[in-house]
Protein backbone atom coordinates (compact mmCIF):
# COMPACT_ATOMS: atom_id res chain seq x y z
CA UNK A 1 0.00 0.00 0.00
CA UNK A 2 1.67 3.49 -0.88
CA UNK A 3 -0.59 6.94 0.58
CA UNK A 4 -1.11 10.62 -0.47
CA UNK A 5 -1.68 13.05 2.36
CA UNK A 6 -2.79 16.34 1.99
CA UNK A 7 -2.72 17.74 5.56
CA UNK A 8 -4.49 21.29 6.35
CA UNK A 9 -3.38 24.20 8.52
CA UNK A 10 -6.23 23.72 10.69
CA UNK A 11 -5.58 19.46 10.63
CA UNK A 12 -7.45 18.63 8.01
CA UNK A 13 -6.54 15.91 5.65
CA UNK A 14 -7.05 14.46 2.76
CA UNK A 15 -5.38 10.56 2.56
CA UNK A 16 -5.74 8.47 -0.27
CA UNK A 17 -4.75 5.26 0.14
CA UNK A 18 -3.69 3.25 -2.87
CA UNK A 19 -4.01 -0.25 -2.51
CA UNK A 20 -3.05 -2.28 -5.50
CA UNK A 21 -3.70 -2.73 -8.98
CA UNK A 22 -7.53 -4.14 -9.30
CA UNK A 23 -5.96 -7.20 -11.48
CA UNK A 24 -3.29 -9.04 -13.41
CA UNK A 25 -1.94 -7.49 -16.95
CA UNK A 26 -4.15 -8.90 -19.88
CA UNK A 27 -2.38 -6.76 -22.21
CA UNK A 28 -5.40 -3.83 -22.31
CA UNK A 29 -4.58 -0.60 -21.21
CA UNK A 30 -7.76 0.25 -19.06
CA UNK A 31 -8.01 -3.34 -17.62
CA UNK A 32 -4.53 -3.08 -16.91
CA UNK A 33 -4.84 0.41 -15.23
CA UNK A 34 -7.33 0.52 -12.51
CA UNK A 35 -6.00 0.55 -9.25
CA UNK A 36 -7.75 -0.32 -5.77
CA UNK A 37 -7.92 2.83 -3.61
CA UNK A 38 -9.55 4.32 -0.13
CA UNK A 39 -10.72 8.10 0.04
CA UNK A 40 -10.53 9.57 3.46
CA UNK A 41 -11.41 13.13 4.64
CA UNK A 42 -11.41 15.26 7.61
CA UNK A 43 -12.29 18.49 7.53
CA UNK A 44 -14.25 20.84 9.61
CA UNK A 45 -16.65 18.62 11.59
CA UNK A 46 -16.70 15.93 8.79
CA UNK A 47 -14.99 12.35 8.75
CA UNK A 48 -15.39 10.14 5.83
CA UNK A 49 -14.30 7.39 3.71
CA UNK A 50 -15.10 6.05 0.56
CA UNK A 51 -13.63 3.02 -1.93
CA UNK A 52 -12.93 4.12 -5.27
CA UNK A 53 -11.13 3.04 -8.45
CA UNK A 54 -8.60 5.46 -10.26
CA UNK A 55 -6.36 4.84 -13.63
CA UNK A 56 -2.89 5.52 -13.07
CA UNK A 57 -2.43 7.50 -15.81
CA UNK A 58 -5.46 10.15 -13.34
CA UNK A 59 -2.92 9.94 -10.45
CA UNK A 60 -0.09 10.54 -12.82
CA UNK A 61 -1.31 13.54 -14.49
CA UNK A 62 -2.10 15.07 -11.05
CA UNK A 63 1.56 14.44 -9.87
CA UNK A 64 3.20 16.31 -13.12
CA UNK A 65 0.65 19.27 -12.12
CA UNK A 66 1.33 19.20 -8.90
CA UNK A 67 5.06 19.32 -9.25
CA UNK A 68 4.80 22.16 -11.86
CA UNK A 69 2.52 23.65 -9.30
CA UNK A 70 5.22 23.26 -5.98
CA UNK A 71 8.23 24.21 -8.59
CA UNK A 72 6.35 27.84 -9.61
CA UNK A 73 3.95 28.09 -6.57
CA UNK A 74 1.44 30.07 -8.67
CA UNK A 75 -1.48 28.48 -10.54
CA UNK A 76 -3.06 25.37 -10.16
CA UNK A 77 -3.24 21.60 -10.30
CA UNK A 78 -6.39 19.41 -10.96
CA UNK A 79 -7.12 15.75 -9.98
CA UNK A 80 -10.40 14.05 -12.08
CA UNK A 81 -11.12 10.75 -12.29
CA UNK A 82 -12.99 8.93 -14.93
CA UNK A 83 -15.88 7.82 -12.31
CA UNK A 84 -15.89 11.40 -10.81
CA UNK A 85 -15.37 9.83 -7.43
CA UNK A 86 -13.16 11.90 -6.46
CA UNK A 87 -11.78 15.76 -7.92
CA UNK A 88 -9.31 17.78 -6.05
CA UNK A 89 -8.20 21.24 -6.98
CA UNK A 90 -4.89 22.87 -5.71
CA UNK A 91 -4.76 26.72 -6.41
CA UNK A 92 -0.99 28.61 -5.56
CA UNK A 93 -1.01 32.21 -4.47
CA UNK A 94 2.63 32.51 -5.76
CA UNK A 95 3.74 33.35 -1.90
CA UNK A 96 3.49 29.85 -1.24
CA UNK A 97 -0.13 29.14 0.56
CA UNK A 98 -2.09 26.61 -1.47
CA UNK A 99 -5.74 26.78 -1.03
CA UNK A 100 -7.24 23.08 -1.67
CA UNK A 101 -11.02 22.43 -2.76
CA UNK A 102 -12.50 19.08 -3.66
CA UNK A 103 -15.37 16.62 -3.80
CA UNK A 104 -15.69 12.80 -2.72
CA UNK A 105 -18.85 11.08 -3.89
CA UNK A 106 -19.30 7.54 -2.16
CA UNK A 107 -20.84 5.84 -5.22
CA UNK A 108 -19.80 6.52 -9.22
CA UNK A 109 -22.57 8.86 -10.66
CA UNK A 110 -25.05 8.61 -8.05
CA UNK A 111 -23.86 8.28 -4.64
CA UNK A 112 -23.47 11.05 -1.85
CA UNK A 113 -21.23 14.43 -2.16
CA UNK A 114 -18.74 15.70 0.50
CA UNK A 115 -17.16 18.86 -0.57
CA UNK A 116 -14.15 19.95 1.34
CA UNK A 117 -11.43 22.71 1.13
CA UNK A 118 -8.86 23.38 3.18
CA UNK A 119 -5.53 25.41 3.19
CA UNK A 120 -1.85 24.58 3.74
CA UNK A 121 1.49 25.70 2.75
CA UNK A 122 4.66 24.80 0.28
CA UNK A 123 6.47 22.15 2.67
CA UNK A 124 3.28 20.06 2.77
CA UNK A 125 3.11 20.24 -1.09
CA UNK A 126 6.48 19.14 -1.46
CA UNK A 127 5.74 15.90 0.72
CA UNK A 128 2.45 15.35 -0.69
CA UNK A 129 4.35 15.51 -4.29
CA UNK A 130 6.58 13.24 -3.38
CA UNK A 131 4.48 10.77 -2.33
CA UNK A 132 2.50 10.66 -5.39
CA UNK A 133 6.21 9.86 -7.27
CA UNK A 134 6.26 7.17 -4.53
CA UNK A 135 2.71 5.83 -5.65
CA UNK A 136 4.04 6.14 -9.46
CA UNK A 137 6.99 4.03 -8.95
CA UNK A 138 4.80 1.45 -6.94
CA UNK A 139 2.08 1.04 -9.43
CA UNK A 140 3.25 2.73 -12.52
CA UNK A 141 1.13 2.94 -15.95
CA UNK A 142 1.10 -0.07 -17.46
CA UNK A 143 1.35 -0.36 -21.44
């Protein structure tokens, strides 16, 4: 298992927890892709946790704009997934406070909504960078 952690100022987090690939290689890319993962969220008075699926190629996407993002601190970096289980947005002030905002939804397309936000600075952008390379080299995109 290999974890993101987005930790707020105020001690709210955001941990995704990225258990495995969902199966073997058969040699297609989306079958091949999928990996196993568990949302969790804390923020304000609000504790939750959902079981998702995201393609590797979502979580690395998010890492590359999340890295540009720590590297300028100005702008932003987005996190979708296919099944719109999960979407994070990280927005830079360019003085190095990141401001996130997101949404978990407990069931693809039809399921409950917890919206969150939070804010933190650079340092925990860095680690939270790093541990998505961490999830990349553990599970990386298969082709």
């Amino acid at each position: 298992m290999q974890s993101v952690l987005f930790m707020g100022d105020g001690g709210e987090q955001l941990r995704i927890d990225v258990l495995g690939y969902e199966r073997e290689p058969v040699g297609e890319y989306f079958d091949d892709n999928w990996l196993t993962v568990v949302v969790e969220v804390k923020a304000g008075g609000f504790i939750g946790s959902v079981s998702a699926s995201f393609l590797t190629a979502e979580i690395e996407a998010f890492h590359q704009d999340a890295a540009n993002l720590y590297d300028s601190l100005a702008g932003q970096a987005k996190f979708r997934t296919l099944e719109e289980q999960l979407s994070i947005d990280l927005v830079g002030d360019g003085l190095g406070h990141i401001r996130l905002t997101g949404s978990a939804e407990d069931q693809p397309g039809l399921g409950n909504t917890l919206a969150f936000g939070f804010a933190f600075d650079k340092t925990q952008l860095q680690s939270s960078v790093q541990s998505l390379a961490r999830v990349l080299a553990a599970f990386p995109v298969r082709t």
